[in-house]
N, C-alpha and C. Protein backbone atom coordinates (compact mmCIF):
# COMPACT_ATOMS: atom_id res chain seq x y z
N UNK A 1 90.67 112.43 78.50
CA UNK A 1 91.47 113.63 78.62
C UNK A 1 91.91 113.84 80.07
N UNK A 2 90.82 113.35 80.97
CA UNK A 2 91.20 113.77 82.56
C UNK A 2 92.44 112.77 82.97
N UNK A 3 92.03 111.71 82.66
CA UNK A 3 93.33 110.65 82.42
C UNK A 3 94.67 110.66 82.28
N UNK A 4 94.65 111.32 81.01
CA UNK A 4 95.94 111.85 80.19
C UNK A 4 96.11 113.28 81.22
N UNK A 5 96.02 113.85 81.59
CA UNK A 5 96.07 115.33 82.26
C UNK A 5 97.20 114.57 83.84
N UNK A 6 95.77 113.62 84.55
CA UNK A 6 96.61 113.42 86.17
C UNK A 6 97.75 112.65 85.69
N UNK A 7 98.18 111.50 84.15
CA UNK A 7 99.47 110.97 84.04
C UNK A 7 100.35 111.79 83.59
N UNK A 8 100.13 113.21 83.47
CA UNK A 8 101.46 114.04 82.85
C UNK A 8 101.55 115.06 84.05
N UNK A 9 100.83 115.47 85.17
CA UNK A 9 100.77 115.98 86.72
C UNK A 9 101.46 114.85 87.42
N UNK A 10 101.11 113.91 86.88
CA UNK A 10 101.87 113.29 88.16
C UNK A 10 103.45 112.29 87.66
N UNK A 11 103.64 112.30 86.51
CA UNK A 11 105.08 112.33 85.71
C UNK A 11 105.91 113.32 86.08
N UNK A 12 105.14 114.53 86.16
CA UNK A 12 106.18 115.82 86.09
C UNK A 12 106.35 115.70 87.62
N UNK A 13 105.68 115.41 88.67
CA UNK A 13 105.62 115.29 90.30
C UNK A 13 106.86 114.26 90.55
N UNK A 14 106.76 113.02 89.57
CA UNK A 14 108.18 111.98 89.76
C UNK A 14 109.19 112.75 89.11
N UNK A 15 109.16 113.52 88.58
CA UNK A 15 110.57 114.22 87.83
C UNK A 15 111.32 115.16 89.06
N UNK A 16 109.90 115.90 89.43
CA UNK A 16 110.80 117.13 90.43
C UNK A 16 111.48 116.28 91.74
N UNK A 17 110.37 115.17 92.19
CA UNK A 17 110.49 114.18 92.81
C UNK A 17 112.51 113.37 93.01
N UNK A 18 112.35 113.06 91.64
CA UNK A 18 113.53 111.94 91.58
C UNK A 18 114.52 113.11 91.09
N UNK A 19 114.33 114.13 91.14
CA UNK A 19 115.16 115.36 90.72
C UNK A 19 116.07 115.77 92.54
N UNK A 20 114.94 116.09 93.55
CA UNK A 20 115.13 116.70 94.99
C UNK A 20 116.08 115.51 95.31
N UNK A 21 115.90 113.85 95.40
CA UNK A 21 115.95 113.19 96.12
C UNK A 21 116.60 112.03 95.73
N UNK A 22 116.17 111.81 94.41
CA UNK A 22 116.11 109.90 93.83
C UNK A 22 114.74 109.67 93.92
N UNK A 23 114.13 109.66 95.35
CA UNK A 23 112.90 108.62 95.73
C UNK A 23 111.70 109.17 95.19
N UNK A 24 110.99 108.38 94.87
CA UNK A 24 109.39 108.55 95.55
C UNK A 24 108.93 108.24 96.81
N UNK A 25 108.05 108.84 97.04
CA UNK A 25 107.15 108.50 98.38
C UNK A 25 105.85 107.64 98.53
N UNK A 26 105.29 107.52 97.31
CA UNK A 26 103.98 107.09 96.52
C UNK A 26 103.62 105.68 96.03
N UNK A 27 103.66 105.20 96.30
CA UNK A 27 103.67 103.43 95.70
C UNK A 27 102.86 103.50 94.09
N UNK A 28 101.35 103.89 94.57
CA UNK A 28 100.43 104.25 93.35
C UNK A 28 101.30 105.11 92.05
N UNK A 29 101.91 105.85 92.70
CA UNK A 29 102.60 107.33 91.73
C UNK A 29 103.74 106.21 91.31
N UNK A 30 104.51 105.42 91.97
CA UNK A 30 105.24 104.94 91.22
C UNK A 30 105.28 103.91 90.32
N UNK A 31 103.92 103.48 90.54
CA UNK A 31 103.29 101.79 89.67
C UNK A 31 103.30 103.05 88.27
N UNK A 32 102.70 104.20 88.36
CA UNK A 32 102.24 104.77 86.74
C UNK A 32 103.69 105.34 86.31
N UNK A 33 104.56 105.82 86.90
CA UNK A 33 106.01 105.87 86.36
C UNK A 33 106.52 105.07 85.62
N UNK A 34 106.34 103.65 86.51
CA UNK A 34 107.10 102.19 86.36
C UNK A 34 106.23 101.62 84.48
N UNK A 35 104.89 101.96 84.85
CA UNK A 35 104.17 101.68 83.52
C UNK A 35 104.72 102.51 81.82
N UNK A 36 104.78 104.18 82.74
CA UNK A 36 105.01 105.21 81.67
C UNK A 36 106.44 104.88 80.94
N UNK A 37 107.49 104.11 81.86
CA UNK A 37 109.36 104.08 81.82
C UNK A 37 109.49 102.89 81.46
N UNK A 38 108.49 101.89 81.53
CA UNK A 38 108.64 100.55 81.36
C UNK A 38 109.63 100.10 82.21
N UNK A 39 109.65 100.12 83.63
CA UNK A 39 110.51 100.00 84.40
C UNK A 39 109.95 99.42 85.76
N UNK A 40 111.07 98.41 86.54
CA UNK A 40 110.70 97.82 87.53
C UNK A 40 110.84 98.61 88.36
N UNK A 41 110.19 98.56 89.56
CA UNK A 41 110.18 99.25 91.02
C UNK A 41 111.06 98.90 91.83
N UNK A 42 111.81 99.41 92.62
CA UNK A 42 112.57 99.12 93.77
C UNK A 42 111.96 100.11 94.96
N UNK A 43 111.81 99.20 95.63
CA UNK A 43 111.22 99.50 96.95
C UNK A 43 112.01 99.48 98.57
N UNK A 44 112.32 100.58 99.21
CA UNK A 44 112.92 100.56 100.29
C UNK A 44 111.84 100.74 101.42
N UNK A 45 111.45 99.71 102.20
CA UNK A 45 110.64 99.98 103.55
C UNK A 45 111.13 100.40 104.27
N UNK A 46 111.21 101.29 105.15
CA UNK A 46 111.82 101.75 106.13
C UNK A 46 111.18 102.96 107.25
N UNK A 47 111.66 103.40 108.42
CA UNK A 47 111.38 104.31 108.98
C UNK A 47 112.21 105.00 109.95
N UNK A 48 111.68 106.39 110.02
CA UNK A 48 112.99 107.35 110.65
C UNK A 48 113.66 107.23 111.91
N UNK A 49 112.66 105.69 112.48
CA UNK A 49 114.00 105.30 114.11
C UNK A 49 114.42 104.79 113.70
N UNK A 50 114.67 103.97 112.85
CA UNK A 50 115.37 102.74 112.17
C UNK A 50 117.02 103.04 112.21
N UNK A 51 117.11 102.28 112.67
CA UNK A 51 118.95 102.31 112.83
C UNK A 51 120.00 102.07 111.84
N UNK A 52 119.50 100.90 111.34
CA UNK A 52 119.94 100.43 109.76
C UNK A 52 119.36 100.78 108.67
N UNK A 53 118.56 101.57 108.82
CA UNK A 53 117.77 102.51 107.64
C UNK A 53 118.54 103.62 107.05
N UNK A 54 118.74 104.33 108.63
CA UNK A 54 119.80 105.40 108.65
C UNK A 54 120.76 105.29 108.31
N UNK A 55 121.49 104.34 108.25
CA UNK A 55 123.25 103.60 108.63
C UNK A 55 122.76 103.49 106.65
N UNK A 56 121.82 102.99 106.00
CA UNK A 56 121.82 102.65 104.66
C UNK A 56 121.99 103.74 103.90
N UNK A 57 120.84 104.57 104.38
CA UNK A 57 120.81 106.26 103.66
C UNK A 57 122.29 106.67 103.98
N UNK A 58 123.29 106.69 104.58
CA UNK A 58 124.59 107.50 104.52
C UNK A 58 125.51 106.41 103.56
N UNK A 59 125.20 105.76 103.82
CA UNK A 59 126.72 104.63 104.04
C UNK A 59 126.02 104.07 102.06
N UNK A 60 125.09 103.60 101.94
CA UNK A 60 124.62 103.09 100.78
C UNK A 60 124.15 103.72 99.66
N UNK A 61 122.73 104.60 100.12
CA UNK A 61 121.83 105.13 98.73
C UNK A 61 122.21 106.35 98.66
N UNK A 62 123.39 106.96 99.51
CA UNK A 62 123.67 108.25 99.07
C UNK A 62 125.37 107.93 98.27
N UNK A 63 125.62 107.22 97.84
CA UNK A 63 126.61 106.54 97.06
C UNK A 63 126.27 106.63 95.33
N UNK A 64 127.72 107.15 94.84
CA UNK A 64 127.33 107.06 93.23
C UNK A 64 126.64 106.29 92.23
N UNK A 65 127.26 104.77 93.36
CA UNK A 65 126.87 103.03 92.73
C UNK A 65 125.57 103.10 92.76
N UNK A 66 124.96 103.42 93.98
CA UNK A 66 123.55 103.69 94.17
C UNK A 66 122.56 104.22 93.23
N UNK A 67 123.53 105.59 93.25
CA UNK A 67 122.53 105.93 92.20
C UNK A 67 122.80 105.80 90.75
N UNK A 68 123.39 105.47 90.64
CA UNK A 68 123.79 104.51 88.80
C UNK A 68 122.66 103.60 89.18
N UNK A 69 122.45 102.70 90.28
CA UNK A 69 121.49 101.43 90.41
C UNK A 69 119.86 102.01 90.34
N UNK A 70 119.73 103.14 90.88
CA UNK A 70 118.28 103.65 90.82
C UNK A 70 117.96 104.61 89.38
N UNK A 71 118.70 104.48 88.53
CA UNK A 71 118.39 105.14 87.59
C UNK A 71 117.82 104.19 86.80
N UNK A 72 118.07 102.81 86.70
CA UNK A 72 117.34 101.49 86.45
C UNK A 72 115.94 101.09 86.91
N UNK A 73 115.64 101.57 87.90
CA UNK A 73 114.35 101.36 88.10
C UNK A 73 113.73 102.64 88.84
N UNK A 74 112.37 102.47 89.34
CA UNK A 74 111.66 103.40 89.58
C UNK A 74 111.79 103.48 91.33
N UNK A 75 112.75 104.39 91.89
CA UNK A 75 112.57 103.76 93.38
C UNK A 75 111.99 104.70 94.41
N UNK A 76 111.38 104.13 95.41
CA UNK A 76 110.40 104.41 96.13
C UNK A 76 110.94 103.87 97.57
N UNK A 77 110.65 105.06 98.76
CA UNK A 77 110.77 104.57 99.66
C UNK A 77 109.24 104.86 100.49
N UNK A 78 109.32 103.97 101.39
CA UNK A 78 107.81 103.77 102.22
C UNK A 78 108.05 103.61 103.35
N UNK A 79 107.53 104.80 104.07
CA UNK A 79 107.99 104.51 105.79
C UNK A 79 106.43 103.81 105.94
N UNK A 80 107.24 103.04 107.13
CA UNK A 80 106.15 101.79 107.52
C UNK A 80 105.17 102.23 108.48
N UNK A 81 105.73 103.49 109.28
CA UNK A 81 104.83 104.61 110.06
C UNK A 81 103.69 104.77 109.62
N UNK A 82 103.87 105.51 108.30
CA UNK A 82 103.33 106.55 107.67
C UNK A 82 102.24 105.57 106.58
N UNK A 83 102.80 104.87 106.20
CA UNK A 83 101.71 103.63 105.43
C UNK A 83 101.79 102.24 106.06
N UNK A 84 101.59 102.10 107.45
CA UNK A 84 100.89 101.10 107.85
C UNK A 84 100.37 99.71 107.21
N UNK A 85 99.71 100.37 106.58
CA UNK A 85 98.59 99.23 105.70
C UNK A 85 99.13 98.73 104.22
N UNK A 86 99.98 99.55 103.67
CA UNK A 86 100.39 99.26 102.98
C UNK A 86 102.02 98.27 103.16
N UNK A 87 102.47 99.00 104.13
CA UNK A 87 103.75 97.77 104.57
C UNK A 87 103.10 96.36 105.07
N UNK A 88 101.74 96.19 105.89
CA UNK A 88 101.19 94.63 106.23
C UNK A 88 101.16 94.18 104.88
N UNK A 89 100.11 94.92 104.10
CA UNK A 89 100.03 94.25 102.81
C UNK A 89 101.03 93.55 102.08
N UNK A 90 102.25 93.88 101.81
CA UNK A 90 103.48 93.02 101.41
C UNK A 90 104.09 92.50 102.98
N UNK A 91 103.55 92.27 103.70
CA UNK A 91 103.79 91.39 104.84
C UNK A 91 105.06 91.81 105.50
N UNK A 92 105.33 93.39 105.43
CA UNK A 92 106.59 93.71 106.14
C UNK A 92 106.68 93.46 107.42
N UNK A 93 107.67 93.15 108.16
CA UNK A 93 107.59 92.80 109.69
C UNK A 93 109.40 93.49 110.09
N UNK A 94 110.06 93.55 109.07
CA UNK A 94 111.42 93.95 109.43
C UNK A 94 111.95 94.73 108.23
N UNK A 95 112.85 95.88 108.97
CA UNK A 95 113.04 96.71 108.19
C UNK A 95 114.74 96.52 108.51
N UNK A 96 115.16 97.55 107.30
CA UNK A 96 115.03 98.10 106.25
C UNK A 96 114.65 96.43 105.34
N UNK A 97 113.65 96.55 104.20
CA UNK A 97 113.35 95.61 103.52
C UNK A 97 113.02 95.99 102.21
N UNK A 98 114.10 95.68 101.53
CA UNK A 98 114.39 96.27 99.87
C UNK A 98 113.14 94.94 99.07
N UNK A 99 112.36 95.46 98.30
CA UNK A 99 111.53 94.51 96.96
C UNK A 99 111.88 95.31 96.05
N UNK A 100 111.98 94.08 94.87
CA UNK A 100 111.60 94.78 93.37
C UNK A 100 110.25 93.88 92.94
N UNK A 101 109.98 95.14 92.31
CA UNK A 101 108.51 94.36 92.05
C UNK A 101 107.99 95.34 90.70
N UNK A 102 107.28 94.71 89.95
CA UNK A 102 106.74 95.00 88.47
C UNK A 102 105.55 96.38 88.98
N UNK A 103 105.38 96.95 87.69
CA UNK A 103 104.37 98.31 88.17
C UNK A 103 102.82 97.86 88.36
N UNK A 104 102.66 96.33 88.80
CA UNK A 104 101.17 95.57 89.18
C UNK A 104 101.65 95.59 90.91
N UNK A 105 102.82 95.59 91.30
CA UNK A 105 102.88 95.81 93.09
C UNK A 105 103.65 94.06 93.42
N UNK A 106 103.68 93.34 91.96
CA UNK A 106 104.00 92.02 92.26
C UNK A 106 105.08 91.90 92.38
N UNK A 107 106.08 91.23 93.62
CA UNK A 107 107.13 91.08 94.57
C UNK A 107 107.92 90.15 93.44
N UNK A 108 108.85 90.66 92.73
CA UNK A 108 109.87 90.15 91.77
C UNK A 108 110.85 89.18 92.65
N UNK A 109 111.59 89.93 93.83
CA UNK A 109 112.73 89.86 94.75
C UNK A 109 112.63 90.54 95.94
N UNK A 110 113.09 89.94 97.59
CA UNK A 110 113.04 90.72 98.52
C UNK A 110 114.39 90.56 99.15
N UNK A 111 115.15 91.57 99.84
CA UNK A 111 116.09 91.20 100.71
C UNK A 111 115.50 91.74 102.12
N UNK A 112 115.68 91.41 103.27
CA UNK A 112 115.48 91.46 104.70
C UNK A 112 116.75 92.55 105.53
N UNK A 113 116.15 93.81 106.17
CA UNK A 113 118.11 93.63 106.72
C UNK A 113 119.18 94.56 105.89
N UNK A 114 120.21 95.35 106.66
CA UNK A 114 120.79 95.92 106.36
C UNK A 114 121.57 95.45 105.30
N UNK A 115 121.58 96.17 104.25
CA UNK A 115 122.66 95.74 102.72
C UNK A 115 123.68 96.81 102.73
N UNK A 116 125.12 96.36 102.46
CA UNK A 116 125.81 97.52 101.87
C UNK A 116 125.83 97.20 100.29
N UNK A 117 126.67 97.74 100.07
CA UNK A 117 126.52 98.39 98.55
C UNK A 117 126.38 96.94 97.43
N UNK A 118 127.97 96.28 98.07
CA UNK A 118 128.05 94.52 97.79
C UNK A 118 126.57 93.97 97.43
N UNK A 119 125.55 94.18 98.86
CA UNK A 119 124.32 93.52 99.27
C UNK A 119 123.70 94.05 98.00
N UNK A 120 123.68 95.14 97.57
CA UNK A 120 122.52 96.04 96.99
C UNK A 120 123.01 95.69 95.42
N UNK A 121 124.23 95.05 95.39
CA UNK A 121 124.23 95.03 93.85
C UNK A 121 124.01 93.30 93.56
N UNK A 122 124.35 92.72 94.65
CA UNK A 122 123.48 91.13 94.71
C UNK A 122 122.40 90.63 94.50
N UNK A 123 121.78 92.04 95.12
CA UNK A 123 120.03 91.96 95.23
C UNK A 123 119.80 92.01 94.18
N UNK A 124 120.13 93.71 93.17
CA UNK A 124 119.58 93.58 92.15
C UNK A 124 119.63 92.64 91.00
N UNK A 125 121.21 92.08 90.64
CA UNK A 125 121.24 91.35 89.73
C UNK A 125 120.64 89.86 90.16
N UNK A 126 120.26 89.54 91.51
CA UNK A 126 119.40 88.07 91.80
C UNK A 126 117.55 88.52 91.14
N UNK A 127 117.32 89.56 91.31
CA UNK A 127 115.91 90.22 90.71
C UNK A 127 115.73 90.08 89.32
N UNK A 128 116.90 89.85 88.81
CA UNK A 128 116.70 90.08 87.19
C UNK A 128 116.61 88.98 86.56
């Protein structure tokens, strides 16, 4: 029952979530989305000096195409600041660095490096 309780708290947390924004913030929160939606993860590494992070958020993921593309999967962004340990763990070293990866955390597809929209619809259909 406690089970079933934190996966419908924390469903409704990705709703208000992907409601404010698109993103998650949560890697964990988004593996049980990705499980609940039957849906792959897309993952944006990034952080708030980031130059081409910034230049992506205007120019890319705040784009219609974009978000037609994230309604396909479960997406999550991860500043590399802020989770450290979790960006070494998938061996980030350069940002912005888009993965798709299954709701086990396993790396489907990675691109390196600023994408425009072109980039972002390359990526995804090379992931699939």
């Amino acid at each position: 029952m406690r089970r079933v309780l934190i996966l419908l708290l924390s469903l409704n947390s990705f709703s208000l979530s992907a409601q404010n924004s698109g993103w998650l913030y949560d890697l964990p929160l988004a593996q049980m989305a990705a499980r609940a939606n039957n849906k792959l993860i897309l993952v944006d590494f990034c952080a708030t000096w980031c130059g081409p992070c910034k230049k992506m958020d205007m120019e890319v993921w705040s784009t219609a195409e974009a978000e037609e593309i994230k309604k396909n999967f479960i997406p999550v962004k991860i500043d590399i600041d802020s989770e450290a340990a979790l960006a070494s763990r998938y061996g980030i070293r350069s940002i912005p660095n888009l993965l798709l990866m299954d709701l086990h955390g396993k790396v489907i597809h990675q691109q390196v490096g600023y994408s425009s929209k072109q980039d972002l619809l390359r990526f995804i259909k090379g992931g699939l």
